[in-house]
PDB file of N, CA and C in Angstrom:
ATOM      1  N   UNK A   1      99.472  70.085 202.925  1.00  0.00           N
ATOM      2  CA  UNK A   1      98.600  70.713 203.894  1.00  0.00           C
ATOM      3  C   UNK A   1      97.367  71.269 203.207  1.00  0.00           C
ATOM      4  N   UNK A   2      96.438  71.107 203.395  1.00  0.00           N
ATOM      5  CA  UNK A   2      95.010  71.467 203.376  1.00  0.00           C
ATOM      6  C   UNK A   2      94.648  72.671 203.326  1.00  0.00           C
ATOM      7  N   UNK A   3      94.740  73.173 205.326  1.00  0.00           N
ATOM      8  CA  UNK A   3      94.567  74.264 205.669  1.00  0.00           C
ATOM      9  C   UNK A   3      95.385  74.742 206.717  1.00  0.00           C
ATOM     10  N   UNK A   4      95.921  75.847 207.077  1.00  0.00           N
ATOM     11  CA  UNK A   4      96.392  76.623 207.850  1.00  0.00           C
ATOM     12  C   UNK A   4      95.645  76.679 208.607  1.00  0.00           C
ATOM     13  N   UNK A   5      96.231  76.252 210.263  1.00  0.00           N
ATOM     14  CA  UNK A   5      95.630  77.034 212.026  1.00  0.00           C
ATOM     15  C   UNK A   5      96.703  77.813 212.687  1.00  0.00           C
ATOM     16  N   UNK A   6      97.616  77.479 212.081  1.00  0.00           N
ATOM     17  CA  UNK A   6      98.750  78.304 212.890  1.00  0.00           C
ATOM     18  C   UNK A   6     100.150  78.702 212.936  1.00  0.00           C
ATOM     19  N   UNK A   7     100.981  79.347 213.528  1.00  0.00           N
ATOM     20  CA  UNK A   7     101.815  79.794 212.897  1.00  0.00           C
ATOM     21  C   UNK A   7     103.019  79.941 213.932  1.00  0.00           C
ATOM     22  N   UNK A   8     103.934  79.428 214.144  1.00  0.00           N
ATOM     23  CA  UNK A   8     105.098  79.762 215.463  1.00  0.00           C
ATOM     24  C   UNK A   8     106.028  81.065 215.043  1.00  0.00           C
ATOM     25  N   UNK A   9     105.611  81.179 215.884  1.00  0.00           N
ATOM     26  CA  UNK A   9     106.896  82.504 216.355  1.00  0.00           C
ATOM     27  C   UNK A   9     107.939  82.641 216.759  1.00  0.00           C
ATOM     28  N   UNK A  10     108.906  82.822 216.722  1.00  0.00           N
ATOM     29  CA  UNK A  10     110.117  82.984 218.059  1.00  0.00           C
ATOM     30  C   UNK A  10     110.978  84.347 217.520  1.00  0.00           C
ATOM     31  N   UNK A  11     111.405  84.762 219.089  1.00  0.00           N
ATOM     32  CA  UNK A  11     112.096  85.738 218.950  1.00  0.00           C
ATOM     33  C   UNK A  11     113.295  85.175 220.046  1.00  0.00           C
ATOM     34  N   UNK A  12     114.326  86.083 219.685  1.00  0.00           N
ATOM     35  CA  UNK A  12     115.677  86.019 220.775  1.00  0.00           C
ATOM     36  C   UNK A  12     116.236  87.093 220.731  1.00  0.00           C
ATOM     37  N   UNK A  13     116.243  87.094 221.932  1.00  0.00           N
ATOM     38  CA  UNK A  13     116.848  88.619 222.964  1.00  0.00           C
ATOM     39  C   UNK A  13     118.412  88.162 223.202  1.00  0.00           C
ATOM     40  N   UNK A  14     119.157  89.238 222.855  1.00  0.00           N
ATOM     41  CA  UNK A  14     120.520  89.442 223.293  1.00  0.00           C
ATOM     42  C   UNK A  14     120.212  89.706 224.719  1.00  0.00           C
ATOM     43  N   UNK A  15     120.310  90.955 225.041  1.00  0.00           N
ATOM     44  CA  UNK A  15     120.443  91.504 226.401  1.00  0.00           C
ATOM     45  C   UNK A  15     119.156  91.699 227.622  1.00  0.00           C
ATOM     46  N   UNK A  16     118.577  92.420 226.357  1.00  0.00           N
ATOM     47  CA  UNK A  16     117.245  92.536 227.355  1.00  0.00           C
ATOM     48  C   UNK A  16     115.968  92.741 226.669  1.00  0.00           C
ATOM     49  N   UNK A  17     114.753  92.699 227.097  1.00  0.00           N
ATOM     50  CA  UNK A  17     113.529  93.110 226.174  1.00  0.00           C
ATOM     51  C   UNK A  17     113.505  94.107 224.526  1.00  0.00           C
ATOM     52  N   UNK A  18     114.349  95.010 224.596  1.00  0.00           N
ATOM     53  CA  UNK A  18     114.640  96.046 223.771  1.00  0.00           C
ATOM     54  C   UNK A  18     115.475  95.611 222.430  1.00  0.00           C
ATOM     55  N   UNK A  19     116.436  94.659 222.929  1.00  0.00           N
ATOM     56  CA  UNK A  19     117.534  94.099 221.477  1.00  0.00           C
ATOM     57  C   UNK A  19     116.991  92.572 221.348  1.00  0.00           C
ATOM     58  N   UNK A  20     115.914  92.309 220.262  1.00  0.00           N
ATOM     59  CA  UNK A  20     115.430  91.158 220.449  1.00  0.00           C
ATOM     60  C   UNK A  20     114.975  91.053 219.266  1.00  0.00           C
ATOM     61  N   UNK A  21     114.946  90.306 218.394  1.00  0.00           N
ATOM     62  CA  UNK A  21     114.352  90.217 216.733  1.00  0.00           C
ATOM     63  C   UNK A  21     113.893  88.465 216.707  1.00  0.00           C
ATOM     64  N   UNK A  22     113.289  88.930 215.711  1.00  0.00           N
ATOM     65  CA  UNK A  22     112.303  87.286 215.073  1.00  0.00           C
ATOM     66  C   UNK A  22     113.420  86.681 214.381  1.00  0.00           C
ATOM     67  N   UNK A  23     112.972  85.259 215.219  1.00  0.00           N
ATOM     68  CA  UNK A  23     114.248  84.153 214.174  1.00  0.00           C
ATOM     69  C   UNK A  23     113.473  83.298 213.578  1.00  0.00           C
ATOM     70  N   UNK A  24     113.272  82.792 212.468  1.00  0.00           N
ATOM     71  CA  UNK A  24     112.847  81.637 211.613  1.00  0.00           C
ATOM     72  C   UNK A  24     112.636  80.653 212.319  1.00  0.00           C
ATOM     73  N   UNK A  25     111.424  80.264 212.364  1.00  0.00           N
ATOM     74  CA  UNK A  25     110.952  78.956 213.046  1.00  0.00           C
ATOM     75  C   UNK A  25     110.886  77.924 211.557  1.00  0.00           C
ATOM     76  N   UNK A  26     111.120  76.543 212.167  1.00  0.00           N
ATOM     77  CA  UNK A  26     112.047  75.661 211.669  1.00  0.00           C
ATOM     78  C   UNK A  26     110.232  75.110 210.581  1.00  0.00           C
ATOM     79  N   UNK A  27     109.323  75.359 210.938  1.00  0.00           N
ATOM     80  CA  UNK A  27     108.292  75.405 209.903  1.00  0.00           C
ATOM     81  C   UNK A  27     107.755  76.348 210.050  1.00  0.00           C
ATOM     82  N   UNK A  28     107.022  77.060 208.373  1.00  0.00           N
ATOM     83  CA  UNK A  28     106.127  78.214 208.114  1.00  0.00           C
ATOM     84  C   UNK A  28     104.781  78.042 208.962  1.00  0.00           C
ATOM     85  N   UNK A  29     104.021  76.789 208.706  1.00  0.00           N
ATOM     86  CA  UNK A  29     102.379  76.736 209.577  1.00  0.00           C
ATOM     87  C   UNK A  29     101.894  75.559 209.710  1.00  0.00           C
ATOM     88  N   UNK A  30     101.368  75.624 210.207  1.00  0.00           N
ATOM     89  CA  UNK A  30     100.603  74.024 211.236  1.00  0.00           C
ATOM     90  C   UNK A  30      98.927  74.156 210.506  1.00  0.00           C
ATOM     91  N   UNK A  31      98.858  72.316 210.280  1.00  0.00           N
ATOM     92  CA  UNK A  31      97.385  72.519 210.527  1.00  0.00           C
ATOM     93  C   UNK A  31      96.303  72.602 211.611  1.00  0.00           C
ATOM     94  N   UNK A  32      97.291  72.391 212.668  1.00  0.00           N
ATOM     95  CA  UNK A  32      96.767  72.635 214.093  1.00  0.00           C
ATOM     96  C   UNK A  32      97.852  73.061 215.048  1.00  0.00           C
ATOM     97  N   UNK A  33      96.925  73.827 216.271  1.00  0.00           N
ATOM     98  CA  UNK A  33      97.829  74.542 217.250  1.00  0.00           C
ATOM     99  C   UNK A  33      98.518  73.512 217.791  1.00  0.00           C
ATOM    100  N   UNK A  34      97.944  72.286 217.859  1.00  0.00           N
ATOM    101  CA  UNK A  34      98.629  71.449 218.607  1.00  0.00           C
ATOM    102  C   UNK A  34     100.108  70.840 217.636  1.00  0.00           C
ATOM    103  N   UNK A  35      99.880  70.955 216.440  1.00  0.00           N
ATOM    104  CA  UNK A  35     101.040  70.712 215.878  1.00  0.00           C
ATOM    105  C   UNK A  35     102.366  71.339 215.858  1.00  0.00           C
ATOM    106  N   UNK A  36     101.933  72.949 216.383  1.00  0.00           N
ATOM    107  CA  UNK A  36     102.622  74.053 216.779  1.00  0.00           C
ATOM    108  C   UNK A  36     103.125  73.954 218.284  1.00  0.00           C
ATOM    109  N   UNK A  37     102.228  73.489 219.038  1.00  0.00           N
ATOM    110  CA  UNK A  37     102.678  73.336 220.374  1.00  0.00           C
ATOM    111  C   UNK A  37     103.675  72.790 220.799  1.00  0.00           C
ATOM    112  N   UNK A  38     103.551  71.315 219.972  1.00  0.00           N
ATOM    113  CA  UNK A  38     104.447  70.229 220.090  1.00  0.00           C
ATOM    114  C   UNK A  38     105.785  70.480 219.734  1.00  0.00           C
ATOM    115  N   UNK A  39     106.234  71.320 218.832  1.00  0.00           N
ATOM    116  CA  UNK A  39     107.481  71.382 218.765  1.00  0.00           C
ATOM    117  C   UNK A  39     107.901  72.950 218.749  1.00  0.00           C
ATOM    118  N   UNK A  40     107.300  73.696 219.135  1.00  0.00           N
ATOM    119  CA  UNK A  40     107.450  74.580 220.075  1.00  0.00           C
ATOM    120  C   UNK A  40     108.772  74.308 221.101  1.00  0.00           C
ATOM    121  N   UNK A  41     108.724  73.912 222.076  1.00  0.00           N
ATOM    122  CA  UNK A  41     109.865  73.476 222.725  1.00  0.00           C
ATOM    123  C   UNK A  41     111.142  73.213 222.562  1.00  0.00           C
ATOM    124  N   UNK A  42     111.230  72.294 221.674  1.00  0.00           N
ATOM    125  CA  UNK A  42     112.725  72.206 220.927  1.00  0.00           C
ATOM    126  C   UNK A  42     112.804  73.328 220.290  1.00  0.00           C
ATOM    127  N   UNK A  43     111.730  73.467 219.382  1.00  0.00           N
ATOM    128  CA  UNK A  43     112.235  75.223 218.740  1.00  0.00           C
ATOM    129  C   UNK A  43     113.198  76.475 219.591  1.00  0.00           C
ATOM    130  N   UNK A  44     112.294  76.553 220.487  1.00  0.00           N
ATOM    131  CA  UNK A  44     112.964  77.450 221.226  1.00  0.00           C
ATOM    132  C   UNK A  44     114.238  77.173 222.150  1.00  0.00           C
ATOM    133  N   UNK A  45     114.583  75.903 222.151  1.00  0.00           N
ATOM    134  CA  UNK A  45     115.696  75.108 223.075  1.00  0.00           C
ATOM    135  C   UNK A  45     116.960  75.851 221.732  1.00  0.00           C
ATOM    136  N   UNK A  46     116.659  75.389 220.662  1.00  0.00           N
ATOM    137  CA  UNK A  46     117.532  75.860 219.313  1.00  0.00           C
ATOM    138  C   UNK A  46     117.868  77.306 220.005  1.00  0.00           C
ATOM    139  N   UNK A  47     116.832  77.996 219.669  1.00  0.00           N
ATOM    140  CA  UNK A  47     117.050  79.652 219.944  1.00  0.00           C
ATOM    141  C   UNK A  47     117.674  80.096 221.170  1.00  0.00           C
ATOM    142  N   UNK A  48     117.373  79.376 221.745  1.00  0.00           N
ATOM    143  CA  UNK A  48     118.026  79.738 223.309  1.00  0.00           C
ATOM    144  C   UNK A  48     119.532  79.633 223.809  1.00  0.00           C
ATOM    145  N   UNK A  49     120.254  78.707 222.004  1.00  0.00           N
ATOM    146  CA  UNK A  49     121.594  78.678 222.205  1.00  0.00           C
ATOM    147  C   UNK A  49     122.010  79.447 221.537  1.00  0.00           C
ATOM    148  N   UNK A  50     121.755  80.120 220.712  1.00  0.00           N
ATOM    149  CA  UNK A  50     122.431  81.344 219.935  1.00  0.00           C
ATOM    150  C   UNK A  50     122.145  82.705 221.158  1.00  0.00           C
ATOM    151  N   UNK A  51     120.741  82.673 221.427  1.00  0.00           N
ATOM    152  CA  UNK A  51     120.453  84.189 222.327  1.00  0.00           C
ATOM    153  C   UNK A  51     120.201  84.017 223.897  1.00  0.00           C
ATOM    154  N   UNK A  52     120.111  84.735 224.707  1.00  0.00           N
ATOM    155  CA  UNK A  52     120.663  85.126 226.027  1.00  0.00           C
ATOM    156  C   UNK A  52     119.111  84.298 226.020  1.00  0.00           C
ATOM    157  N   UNK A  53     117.996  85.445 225.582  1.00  0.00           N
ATOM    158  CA  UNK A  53     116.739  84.771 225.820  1.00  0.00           C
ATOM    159  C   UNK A  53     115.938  84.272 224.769  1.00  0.00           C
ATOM    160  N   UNK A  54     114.842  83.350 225.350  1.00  0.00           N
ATOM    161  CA  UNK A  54     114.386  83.215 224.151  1.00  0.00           C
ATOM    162  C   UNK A  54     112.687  82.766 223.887  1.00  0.00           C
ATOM    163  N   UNK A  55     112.151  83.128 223.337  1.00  0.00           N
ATOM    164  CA  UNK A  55     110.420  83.541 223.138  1.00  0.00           C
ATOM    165  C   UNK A  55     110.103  82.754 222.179  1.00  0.00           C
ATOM    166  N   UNK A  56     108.600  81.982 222.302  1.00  0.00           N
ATOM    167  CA  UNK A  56     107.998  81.389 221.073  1.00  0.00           C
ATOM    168  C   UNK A  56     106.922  81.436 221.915  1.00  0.00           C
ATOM    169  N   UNK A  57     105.460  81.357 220.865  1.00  0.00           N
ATOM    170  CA  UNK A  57     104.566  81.507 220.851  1.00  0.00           C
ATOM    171  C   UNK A  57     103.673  80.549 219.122  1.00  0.00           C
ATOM    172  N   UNK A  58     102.712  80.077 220.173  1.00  0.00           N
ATOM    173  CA  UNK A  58     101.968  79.212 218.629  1.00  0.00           C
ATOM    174  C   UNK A  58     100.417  80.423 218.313  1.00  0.00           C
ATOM    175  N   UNK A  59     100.822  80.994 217.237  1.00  0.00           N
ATOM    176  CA  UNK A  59      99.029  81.973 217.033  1.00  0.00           C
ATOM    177  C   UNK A  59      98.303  81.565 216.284  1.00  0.00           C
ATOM    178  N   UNK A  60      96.955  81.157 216.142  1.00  0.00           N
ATOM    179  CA  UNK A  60      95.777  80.785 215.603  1.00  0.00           C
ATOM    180  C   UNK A  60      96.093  81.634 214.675  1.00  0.00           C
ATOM    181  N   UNK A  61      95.476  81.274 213.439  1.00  0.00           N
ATOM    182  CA  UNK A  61      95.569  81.630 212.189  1.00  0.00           C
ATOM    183  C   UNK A  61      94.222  81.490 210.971  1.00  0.00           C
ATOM    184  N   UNK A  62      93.604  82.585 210.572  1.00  0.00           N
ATOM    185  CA  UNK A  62      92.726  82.506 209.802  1.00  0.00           C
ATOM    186  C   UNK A  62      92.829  81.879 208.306  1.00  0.00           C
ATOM    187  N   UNK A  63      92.696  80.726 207.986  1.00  0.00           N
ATOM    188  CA  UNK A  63      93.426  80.589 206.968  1.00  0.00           C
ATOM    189  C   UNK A  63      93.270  81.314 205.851  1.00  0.00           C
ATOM    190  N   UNK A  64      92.236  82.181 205.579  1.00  0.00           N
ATOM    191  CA  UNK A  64      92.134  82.977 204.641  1.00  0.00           C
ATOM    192  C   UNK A  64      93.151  83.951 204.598  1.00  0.00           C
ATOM    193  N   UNK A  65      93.473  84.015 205.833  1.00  0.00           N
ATOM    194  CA  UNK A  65      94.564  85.658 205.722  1.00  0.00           C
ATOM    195  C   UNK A  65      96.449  84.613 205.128  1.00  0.00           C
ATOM    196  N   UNK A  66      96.468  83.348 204.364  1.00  0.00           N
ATOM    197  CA  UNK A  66      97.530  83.008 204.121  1.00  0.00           C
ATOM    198  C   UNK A  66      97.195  82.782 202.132  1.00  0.00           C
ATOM    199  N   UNK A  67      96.260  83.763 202.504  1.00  0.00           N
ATOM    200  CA  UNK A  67      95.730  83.521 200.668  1.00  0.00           C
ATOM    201  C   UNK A  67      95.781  84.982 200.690  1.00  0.00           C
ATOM    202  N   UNK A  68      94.943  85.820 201.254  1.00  0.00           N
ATOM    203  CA  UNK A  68      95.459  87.455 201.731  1.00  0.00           C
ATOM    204  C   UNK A  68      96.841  88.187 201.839  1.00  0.00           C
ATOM    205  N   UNK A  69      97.248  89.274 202.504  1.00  0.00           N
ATOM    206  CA  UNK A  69      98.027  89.485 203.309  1.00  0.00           C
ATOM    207  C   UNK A  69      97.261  89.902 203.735  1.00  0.00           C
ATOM    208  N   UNK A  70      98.946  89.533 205.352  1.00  0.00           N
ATOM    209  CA  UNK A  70      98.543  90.103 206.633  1.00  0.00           C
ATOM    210  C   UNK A  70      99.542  90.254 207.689  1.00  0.00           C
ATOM    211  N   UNK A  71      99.834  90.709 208.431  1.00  0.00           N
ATOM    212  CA  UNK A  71     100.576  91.658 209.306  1.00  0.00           C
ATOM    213  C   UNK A  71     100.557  90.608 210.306  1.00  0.00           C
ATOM    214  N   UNK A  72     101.928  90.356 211.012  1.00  0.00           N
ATOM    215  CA  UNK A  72     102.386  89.651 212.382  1.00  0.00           C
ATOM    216  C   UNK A  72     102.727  90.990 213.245  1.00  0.00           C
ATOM    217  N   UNK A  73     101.981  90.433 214.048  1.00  0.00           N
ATOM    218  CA  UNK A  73     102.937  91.592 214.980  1.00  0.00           C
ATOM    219  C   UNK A  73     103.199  91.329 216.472  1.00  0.00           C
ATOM    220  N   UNK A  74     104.484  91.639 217.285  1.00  0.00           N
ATOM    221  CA  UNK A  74     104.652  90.465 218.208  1.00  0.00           C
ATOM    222  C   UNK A  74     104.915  91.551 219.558  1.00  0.00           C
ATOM    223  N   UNK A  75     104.954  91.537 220.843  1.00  0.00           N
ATOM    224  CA  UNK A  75     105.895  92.051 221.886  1.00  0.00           C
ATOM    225  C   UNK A  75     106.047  91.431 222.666  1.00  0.00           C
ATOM    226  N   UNK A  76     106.976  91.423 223.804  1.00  0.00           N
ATOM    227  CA  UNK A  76     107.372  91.055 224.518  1.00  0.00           C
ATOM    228  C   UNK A  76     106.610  91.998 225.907  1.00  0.00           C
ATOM    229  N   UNK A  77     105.523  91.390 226.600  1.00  0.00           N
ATOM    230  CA  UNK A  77     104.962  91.751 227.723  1.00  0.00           C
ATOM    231  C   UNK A  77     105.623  92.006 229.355  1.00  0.00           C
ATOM    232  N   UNK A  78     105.731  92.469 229.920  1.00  0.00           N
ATOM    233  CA  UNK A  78     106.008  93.329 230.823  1.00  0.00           C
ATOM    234  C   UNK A  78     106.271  92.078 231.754  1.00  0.00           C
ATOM    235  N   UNK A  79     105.757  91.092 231.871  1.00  0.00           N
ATOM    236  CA  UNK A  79     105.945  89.914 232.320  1.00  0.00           C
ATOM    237  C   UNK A  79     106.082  88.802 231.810  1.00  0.00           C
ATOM    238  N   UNK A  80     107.016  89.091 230.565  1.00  0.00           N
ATOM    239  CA  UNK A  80     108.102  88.254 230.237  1.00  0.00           C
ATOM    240  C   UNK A  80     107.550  87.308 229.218  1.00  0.00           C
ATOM    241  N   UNK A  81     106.124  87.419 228.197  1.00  0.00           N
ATOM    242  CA  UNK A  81     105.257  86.427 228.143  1.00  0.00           C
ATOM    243  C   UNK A  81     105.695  87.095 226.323  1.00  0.00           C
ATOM    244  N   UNK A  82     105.861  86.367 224.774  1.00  0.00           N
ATOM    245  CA  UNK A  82     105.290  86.713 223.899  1.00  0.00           C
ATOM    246  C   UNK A  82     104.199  86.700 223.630  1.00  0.00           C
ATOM    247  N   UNK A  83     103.772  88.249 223.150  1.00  0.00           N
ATOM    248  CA  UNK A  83     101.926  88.103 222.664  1.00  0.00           C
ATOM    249  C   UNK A  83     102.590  88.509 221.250  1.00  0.00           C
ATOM    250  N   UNK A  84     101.670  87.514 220.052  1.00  0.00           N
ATOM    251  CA  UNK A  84     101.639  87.128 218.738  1.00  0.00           C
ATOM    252  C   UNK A  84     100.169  88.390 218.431  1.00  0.00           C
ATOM    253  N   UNK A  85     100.258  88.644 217.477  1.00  0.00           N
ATOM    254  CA  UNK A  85      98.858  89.448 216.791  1.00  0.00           C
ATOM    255  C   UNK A  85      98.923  88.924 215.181  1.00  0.00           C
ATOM    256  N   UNK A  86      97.886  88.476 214.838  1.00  0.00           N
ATOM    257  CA  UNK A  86      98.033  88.594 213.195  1.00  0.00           C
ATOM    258  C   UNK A  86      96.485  89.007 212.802  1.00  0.00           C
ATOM    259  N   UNK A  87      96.593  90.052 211.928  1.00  0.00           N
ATOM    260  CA  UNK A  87      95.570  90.678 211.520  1.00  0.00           C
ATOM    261  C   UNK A  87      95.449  91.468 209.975  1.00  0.00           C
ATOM    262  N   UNK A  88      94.475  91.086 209.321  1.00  0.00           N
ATOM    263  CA  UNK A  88      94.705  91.592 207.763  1.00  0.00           C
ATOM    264  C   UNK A  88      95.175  92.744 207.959  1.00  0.00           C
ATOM    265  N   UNK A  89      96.084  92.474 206.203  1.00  0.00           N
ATOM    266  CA  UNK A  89      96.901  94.078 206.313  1.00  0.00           C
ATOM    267  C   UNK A  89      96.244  94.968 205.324  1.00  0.00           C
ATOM    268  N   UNK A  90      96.058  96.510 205.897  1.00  0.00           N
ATOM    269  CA  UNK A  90      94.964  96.887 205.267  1.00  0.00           C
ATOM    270  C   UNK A  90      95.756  97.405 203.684  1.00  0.00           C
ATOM    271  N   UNK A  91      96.793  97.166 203.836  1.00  0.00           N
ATOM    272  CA  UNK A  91      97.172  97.978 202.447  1.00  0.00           C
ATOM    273  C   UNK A  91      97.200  96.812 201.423  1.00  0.00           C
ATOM    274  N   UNK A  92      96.511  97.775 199.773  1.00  0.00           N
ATOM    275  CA  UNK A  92      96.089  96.625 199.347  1.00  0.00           C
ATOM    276  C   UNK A  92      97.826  95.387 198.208  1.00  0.00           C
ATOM    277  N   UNK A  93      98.719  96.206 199.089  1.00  0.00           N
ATOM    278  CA  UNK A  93      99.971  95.333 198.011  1.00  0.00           C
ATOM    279  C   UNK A  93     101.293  95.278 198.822  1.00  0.00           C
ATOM    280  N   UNK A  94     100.805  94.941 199.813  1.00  0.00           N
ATOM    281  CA  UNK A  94     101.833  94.742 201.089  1.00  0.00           C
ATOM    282  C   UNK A  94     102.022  93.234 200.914  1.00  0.00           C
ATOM    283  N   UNK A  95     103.767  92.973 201.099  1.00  0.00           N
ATOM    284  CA  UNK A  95     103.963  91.582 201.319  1.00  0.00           C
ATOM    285  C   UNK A  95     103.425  90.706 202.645  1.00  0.00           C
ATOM    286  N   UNK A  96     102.917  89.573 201.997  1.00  0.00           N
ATOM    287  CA  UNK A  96     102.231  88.667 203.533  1.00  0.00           C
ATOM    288  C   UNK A  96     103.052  88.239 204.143  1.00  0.00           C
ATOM    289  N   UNK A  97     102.864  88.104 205.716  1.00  0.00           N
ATOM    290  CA  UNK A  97     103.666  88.031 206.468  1.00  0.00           C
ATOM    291  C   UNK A  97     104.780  88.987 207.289  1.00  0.00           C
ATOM    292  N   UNK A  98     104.539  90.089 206.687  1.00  0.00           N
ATOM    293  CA  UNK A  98     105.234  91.122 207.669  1.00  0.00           C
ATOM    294  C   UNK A  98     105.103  91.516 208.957  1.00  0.00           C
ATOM    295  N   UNK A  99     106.408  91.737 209.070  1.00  0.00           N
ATOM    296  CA  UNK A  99     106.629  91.510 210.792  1.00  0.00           C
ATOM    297  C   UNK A  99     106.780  92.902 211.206  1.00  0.00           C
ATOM    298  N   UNK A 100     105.764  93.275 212.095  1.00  0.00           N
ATOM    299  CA  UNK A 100     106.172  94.712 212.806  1.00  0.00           C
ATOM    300  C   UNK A 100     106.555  94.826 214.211  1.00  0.00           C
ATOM    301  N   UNK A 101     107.691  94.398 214.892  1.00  0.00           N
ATOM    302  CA  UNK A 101     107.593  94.453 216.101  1.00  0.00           C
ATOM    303  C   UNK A 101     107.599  95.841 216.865  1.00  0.00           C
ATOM    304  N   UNK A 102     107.039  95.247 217.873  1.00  0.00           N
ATOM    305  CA  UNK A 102     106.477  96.097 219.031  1.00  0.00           C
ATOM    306  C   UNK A 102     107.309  96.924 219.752  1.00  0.00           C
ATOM    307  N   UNK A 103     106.891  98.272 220.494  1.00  0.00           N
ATOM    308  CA  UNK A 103     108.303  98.453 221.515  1.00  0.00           C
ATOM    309  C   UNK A 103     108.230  97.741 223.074  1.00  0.00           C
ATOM    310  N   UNK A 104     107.831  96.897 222.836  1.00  0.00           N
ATOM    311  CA  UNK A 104     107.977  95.686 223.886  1.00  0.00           C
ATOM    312  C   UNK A 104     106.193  96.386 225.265  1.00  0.00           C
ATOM    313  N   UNK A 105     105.471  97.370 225.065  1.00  0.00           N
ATOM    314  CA  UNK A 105     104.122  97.816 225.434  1.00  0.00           C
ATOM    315  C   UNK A 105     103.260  97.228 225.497  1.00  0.00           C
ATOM    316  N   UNK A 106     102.289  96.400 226.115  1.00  0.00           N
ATOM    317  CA  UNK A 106     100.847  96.434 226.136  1.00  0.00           C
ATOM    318  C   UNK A 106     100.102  96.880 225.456  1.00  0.00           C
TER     319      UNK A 106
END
């Protein structure tokens, strides 16, 4: 790979919005969203047999911030939707790729 565009996500919910953690998507990054898109689907078909529910999302990706660190950060929206965030992390010796999830808020 060249360059980094993007990055899949998934999470799976036991019960409800609240008990829900990030599961390993079956690749680290795409050189395009569309490469993310595409198997997106089965990804989450996987996840959806271990957990009650189950969330993926493909996020655009700066490729500089995979030479950087930088902070994922994910929730689960009020209408049922994952929103992905990735944004440099300001501290200067933080591991890349850390995941801070959300309390499921806007």
């Amino acid at each position: 790979m060249e360059h980094v565009a993007a990055i899949m996500v998934l999470v799976g919910c036991m019960q409800n919005t609240t008990t829900c953690r990030e599961v390993p998507s079956p690749v680290v990054a795409f050189e395009t969203l569309e490469e993310c898109q595409a198997l997106l689907p089965p990804a989450m078909e996987e996840v959806g047999k271990v957990f009650k529910t189950a969330y993926g999302e493909c996020a655009v990706v700066d490729p500089a911030l995979f030479v950087e660190s930088a902070v994922i950060e994910w929730a689960i929206t009020p209408a049922g939707k994952l929103q992905v965030t990735v944004t440099p992390d300001e501290e200067p010796y933080a591991v890349a790729g850390g995941v801070r999830p959300s309390s499921g808020e806007e």
